[in-house]
N, C-alpha and C. Protein backbone atom coordinates (compact mmCIF):
# COMPACT_ATOMS: atom_id res chain seq x y z
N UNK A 1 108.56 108.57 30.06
CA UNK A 1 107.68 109.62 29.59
C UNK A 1 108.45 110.65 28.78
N UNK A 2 109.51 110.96 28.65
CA UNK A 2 110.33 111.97 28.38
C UNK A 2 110.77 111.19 27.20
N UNK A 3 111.56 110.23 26.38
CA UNK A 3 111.25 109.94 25.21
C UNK A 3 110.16 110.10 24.81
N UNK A 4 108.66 109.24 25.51
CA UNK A 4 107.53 109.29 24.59
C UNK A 4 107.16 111.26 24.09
N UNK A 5 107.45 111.69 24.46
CA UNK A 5 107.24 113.17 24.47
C UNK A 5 108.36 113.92 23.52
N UNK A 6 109.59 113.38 23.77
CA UNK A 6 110.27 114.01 22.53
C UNK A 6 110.21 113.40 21.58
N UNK A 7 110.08 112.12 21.15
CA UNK A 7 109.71 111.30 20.20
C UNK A 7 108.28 112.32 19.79
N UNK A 8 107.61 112.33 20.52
CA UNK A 8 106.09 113.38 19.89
C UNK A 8 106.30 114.42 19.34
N UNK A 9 106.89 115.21 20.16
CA UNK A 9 107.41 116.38 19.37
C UNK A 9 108.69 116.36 18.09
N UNK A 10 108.89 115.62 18.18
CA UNK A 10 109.70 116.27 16.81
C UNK A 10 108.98 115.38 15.82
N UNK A 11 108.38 114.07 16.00
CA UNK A 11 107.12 113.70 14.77
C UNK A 11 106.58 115.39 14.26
N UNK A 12 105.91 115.53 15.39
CA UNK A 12 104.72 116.78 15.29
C UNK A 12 105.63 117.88 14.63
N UNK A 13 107.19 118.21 15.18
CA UNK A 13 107.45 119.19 14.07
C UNK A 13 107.55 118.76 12.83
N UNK A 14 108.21 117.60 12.08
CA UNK A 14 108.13 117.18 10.92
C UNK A 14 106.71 117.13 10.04
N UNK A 15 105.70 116.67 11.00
CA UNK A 15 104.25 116.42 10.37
C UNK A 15 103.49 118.26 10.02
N UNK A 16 104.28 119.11 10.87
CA UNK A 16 103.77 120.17 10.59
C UNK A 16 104.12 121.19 9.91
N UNK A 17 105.55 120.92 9.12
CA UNK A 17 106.39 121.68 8.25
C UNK A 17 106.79 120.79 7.59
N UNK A 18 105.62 120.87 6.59
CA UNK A 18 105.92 119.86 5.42
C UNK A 18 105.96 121.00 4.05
N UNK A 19 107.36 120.36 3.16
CA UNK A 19 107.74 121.70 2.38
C UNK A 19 107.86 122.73 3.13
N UNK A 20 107.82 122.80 4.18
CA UNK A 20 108.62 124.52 4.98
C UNK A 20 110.53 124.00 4.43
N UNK A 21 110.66 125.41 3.38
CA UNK A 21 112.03 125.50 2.85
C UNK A 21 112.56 127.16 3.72
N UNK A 22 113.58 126.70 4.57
CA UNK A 22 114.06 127.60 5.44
C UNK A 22 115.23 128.04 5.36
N UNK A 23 115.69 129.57 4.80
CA UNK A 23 117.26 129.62 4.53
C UNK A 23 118.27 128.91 5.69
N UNK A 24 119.23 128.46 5.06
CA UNK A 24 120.21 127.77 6.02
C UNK A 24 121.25 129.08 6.37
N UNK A 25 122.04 129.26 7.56
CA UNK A 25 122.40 130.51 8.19
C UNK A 25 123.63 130.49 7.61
N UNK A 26 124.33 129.29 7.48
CA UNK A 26 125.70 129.08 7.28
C UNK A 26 125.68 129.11 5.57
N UNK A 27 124.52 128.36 4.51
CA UNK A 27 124.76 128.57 3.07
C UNK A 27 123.39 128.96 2.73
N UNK A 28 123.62 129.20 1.43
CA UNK A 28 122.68 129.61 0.63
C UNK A 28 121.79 128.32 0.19
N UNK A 29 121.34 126.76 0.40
CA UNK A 29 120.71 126.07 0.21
C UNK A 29 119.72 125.92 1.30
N UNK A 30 118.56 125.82 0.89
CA UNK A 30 117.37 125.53 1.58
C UNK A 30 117.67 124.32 3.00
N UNK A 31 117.14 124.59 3.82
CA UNK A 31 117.12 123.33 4.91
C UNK A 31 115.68 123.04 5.04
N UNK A 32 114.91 122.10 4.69
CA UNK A 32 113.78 121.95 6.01
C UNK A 32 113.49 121.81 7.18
N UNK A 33 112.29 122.20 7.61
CA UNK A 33 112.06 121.92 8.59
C UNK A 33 112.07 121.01 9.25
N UNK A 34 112.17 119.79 8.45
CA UNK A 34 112.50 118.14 9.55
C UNK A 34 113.71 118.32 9.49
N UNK A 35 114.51 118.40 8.66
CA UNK A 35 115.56 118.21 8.93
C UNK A 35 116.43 119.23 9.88
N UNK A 36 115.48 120.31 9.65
CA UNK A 36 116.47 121.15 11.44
C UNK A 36 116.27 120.85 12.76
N UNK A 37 115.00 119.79 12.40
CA UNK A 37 114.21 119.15 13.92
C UNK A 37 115.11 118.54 14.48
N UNK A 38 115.91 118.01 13.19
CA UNK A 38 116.81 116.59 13.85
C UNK A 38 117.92 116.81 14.67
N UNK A 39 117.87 118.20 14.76
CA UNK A 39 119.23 119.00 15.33
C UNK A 39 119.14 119.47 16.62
N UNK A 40 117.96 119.49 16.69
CA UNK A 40 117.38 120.27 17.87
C UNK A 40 117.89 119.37 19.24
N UNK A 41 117.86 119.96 20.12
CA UNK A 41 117.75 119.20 21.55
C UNK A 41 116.64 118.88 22.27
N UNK A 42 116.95 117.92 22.64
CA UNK A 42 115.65 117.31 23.55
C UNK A 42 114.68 118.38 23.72
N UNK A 43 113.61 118.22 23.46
CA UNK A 43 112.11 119.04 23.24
C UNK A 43 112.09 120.32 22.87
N UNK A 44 113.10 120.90 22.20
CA UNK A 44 113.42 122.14 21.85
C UNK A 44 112.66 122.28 20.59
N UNK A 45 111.52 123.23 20.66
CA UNK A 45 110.93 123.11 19.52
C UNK A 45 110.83 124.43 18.35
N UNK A 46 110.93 123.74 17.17
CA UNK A 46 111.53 124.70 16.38
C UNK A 46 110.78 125.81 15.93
N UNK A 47 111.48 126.82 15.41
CA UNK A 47 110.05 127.96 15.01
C UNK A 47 108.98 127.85 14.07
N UNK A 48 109.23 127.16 13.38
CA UNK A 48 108.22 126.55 12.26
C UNK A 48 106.79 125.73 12.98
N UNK A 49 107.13 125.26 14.22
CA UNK A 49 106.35 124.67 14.89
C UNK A 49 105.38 125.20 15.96
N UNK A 50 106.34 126.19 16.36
CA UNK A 50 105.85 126.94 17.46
C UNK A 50 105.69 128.28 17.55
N UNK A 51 104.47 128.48 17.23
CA UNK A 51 103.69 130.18 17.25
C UNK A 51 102.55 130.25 17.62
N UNK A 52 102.32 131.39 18.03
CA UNK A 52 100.59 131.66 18.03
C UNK A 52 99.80 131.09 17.23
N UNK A 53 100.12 130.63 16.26
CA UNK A 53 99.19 130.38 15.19
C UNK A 53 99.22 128.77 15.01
N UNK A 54 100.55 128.36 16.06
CA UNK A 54 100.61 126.40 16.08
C UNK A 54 100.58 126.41 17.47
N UNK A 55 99.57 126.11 18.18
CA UNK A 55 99.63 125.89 19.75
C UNK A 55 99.58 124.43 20.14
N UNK A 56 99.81 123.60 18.88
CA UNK A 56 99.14 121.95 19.91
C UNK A 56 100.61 121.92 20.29
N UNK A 57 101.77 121.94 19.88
CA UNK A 57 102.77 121.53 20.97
C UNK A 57 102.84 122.04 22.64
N UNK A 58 102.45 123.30 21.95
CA UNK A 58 101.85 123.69 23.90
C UNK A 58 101.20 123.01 24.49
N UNK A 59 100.06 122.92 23.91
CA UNK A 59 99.23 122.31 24.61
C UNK A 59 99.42 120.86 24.98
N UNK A 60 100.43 120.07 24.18
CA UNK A 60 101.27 118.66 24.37
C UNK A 60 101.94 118.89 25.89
N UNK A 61 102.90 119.56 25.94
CA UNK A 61 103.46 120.19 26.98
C UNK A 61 103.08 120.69 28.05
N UNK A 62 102.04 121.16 28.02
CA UNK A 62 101.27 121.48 29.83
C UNK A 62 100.52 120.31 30.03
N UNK A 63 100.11 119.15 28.93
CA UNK A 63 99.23 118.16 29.78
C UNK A 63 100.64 117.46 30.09
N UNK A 64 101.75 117.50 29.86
CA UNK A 64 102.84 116.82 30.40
C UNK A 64 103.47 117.26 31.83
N UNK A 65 103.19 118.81 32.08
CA UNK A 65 103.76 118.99 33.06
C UNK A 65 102.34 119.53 34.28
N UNK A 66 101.06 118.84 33.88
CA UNK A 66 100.33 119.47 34.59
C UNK A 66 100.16 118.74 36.01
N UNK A 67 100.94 117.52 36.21
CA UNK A 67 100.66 117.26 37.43
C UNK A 67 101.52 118.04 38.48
N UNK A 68 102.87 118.32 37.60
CA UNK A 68 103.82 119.21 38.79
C UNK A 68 103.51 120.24 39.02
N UNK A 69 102.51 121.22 37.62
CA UNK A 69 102.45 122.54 37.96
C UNK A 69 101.03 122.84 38.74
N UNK A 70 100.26 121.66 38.96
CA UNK A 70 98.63 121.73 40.06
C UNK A 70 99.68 121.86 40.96
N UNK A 71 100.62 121.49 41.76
CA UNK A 71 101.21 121.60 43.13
C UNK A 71 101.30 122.94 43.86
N UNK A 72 101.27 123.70 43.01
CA UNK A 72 101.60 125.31 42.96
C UNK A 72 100.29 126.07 43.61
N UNK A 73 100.63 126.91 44.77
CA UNK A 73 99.61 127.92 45.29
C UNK A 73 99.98 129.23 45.06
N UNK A 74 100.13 129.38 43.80
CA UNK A 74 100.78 130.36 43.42
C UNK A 74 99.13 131.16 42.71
N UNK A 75 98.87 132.77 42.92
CA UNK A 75 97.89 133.47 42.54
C UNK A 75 98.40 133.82 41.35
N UNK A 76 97.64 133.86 39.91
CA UNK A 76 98.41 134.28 38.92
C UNK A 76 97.63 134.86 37.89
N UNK A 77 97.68 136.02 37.13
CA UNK A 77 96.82 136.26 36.14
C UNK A 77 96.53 135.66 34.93
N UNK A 78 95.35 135.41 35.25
CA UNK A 78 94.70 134.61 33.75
C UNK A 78 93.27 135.44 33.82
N UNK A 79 93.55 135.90 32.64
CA UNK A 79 92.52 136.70 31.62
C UNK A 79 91.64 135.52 31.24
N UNK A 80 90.07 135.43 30.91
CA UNK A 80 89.57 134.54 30.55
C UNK A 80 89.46 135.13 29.18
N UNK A 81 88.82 133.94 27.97
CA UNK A 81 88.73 134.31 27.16
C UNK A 81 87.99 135.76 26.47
N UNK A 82 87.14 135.75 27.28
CA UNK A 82 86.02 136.72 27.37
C UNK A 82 86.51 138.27 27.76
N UNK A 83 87.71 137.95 28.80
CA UNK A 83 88.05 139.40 29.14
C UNK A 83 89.01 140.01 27.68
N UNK A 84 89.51 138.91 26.78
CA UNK A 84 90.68 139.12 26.12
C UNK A 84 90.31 140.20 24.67
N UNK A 85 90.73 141.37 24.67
CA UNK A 85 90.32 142.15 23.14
C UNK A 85 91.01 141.22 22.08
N UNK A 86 89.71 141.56 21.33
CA UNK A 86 89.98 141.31 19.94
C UNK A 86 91.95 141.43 19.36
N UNK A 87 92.31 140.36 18.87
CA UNK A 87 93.74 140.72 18.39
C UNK A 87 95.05 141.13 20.22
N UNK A 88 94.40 140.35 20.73
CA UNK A 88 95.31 140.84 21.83
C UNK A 88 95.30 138.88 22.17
N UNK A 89 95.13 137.71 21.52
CA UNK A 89 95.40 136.54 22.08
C UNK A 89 96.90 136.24 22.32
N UNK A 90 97.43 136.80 21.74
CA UNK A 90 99.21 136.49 21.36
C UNK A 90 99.32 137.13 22.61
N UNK A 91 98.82 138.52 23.13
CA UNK A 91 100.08 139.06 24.08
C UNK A 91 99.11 138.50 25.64
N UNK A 92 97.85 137.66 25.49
CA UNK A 92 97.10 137.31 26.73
C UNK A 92 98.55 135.94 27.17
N UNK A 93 98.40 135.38 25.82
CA UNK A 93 99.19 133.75 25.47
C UNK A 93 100.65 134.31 26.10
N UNK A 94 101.46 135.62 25.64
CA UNK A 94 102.24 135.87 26.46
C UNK A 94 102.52 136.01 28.00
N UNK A 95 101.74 136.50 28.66
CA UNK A 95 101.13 136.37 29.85
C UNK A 95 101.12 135.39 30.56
N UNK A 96 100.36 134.39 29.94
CA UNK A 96 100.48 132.87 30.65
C UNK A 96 101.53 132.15 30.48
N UNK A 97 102.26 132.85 29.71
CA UNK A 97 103.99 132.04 29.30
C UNK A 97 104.14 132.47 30.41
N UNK A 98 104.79 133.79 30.87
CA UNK A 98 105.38 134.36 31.56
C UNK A 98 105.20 134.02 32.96
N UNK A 99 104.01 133.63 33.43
CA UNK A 99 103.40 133.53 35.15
C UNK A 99 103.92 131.74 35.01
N UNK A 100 103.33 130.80 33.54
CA UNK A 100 103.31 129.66 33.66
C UNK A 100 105.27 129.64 34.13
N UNK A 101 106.11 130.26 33.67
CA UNK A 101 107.48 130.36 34.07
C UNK A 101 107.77 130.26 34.99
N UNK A 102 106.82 131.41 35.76
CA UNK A 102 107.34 132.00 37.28
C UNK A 102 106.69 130.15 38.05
N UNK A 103 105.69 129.85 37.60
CA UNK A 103 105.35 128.68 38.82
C UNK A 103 106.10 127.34 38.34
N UNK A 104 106.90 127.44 37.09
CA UNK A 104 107.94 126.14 36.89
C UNK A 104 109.11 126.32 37.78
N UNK A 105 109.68 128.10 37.73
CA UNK A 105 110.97 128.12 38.24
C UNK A 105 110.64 128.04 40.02
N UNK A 106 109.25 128.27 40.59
CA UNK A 106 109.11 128.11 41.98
C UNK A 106 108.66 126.85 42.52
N UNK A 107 108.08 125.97 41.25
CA UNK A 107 107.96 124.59 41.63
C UNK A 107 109.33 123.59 41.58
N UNK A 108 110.56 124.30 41.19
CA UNK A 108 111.76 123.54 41.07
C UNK A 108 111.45 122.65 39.37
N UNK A 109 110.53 122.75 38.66
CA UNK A 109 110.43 122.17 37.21
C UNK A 109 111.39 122.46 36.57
N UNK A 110 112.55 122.12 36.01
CA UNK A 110 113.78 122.58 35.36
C UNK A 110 114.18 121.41 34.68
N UNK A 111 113.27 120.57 33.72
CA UNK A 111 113.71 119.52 33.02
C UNK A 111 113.88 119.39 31.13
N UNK A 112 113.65 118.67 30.52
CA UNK A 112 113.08 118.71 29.38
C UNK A 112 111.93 118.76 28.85
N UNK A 113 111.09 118.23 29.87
CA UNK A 113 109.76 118.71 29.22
C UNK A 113 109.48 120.20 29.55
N UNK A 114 109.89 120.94 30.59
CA UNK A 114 109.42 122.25 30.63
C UNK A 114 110.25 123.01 29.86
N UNK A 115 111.41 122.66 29.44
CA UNK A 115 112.10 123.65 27.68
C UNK A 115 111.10 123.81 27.13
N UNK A 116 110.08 122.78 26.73
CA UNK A 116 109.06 123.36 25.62
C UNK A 116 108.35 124.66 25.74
N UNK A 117 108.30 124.89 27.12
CA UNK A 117 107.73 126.16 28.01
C UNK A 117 108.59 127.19 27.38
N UNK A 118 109.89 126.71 27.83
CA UNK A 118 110.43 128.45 27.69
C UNK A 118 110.96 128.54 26.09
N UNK A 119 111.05 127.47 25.56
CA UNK A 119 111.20 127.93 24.02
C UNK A 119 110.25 128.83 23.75
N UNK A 120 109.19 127.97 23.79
CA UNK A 120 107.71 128.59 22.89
C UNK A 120 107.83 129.90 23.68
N UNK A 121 108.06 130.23 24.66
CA UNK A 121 107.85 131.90 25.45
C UNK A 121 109.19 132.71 24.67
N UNK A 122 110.33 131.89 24.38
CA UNK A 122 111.31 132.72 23.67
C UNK A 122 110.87 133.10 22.27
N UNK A 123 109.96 132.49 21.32
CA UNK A 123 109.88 132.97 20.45
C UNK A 123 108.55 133.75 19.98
N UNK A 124 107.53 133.72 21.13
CA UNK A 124 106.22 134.54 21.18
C UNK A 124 106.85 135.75 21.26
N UNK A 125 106.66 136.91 19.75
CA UNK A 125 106.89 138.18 20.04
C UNK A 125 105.11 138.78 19.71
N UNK A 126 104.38 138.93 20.77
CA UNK A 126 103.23 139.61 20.43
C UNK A 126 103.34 141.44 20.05
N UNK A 127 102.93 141.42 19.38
CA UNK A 127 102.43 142.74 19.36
C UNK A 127 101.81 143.40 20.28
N UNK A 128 102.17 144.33 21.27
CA UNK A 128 101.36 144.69 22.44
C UNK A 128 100.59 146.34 22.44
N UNK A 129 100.57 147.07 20.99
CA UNK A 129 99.72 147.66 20.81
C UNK A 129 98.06 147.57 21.40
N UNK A 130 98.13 148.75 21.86
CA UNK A 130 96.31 148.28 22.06
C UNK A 130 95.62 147.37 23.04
N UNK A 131 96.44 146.57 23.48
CA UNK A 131 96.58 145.45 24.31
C UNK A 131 96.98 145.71 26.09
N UNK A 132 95.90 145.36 26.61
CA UNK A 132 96.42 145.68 28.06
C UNK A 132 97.55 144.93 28.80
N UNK A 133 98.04 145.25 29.74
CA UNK A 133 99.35 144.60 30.42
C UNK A 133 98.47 142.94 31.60
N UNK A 134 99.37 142.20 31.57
CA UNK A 134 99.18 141.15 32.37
C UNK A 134 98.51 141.59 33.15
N UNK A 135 98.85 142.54 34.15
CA UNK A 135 98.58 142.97 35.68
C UNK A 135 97.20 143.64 35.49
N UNK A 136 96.70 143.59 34.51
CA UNK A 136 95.32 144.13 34.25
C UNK A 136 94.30 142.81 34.08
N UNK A 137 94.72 142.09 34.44
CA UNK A 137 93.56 140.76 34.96
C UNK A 137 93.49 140.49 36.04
N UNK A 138 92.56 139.97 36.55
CA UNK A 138 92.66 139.12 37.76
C UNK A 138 93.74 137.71 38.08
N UNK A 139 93.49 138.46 39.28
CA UNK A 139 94.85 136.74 39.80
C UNK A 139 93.56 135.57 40.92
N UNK A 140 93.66 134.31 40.05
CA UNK A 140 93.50 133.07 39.81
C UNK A 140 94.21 132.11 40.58
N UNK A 141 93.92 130.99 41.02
CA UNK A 141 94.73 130.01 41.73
C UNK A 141 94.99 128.96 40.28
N UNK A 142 95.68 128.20 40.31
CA UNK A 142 96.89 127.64 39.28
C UNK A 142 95.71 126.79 38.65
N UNK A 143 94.57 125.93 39.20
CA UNK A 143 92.84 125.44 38.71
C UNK A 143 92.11 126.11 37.53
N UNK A 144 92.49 127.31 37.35
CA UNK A 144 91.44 128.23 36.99
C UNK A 144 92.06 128.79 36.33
N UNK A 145 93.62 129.03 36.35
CA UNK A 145 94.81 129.09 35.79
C UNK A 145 94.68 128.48 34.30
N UNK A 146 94.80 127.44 34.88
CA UNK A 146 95.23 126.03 33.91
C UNK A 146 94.44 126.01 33.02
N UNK A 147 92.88 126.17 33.32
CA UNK A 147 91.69 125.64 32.58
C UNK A 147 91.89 127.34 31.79
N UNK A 148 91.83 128.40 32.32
CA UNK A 148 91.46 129.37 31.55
C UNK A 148 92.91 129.54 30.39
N UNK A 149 93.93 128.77 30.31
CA UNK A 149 95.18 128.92 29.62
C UNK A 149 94.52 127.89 28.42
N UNK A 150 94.77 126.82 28.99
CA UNK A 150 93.61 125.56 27.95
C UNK A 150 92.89 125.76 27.28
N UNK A 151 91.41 126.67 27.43
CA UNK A 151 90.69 127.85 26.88
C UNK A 151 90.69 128.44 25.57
N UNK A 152 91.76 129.50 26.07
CA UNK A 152 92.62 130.02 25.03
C UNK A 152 93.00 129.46 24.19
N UNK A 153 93.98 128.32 24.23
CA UNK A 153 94.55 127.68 23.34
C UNK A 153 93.88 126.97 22.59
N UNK A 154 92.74 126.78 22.83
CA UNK A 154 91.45 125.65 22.26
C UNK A 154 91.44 127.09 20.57
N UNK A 155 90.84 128.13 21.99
CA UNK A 155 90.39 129.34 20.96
C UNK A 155 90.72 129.34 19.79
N UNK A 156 92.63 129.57 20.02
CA UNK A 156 93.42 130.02 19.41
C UNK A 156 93.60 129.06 18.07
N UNK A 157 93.53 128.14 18.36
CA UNK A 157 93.61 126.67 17.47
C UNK A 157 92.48 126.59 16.94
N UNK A 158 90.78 126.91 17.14
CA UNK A 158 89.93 126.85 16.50
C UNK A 158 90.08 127.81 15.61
N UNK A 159 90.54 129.35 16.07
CA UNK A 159 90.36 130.22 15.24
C UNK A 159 91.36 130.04 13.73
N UNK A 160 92.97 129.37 14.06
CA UNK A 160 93.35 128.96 12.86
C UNK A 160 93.11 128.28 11.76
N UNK A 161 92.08 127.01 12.27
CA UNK A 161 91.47 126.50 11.56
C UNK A 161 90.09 126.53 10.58
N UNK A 162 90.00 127.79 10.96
CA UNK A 162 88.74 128.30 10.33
C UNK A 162 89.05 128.86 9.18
């Protein structure tokens, strides 16, 4: 499962940064985006791929780790879509990074497929203007969790595509 999944993801970064020309750190010539994929480590996914505004690798990634993370009786805040203000999806999406963390590092999940987790949470910088704090939702069992994170991400992905 863990090839078929990094094999996915770095297709999916190549298929999704096409012509993304990205300064190279070390020279002044362009790198692309596949070609920095190729560099990457096992499911480490690159920034070109992974933002608020590209969620299917997430969403690749929790149906990968969703049988370990149902194990979890962990109470956790998830905002439903409905509770979420306008322009506050990035820092809700932060949120569920952050709790989805806390129930990888208490379920013992510490592999390659859950890097995809904490990449994508390393490079979500939301804007938290205006925006209420996590602890201002209700806490959820990991069911209701899951589905209301899923939700979102549907949202979030419809709304780019529009």
């Amino acid at each position: 499962m863990t090839d078929f999944v990094t094999t996915f993801l770095m297709i999916f970064v190549q298929v999704t940064c096409p012509g993304d020309q990205r300064a190279a750190s070390s020279s002044s010539r362009p790198v692309t985006c596949a070609k920095r994929a190729t560099k990457l480590s096992s499911l480490s996914i690159s920034t070109c791929a992974a933002s608020a505004d590209n969620t299917r690798p997430l969403q690749f990634c929790l149906k990968a780790l969703q049988n370990r993370i149902e194990k979890s009786d962990a109470m956790l805040y998830a905002p439903s879509v409905n509770d979420i203000k306008e322009n506050c999806e990035n820092v809700s999406l932060k949120c569920y990074m952050l709790e989805l963390i806390m129930v990888l590092n208490e379920e013992e999940v510490n592999d390659t497929i859950a890097n995809c987790i904490f990449n994508f949470n390393d490079i979500l910088r939301p804007n938290t203007v205006g925006c209420p704090p996590c602890e201002a939702y209700s806490l959820k069992n990991i069911t209701i969790f899951l589905d209301r994170l899923n939700n979102l991400l549907e949202k979030m992905t419809a709304q780019k595509n529009k």
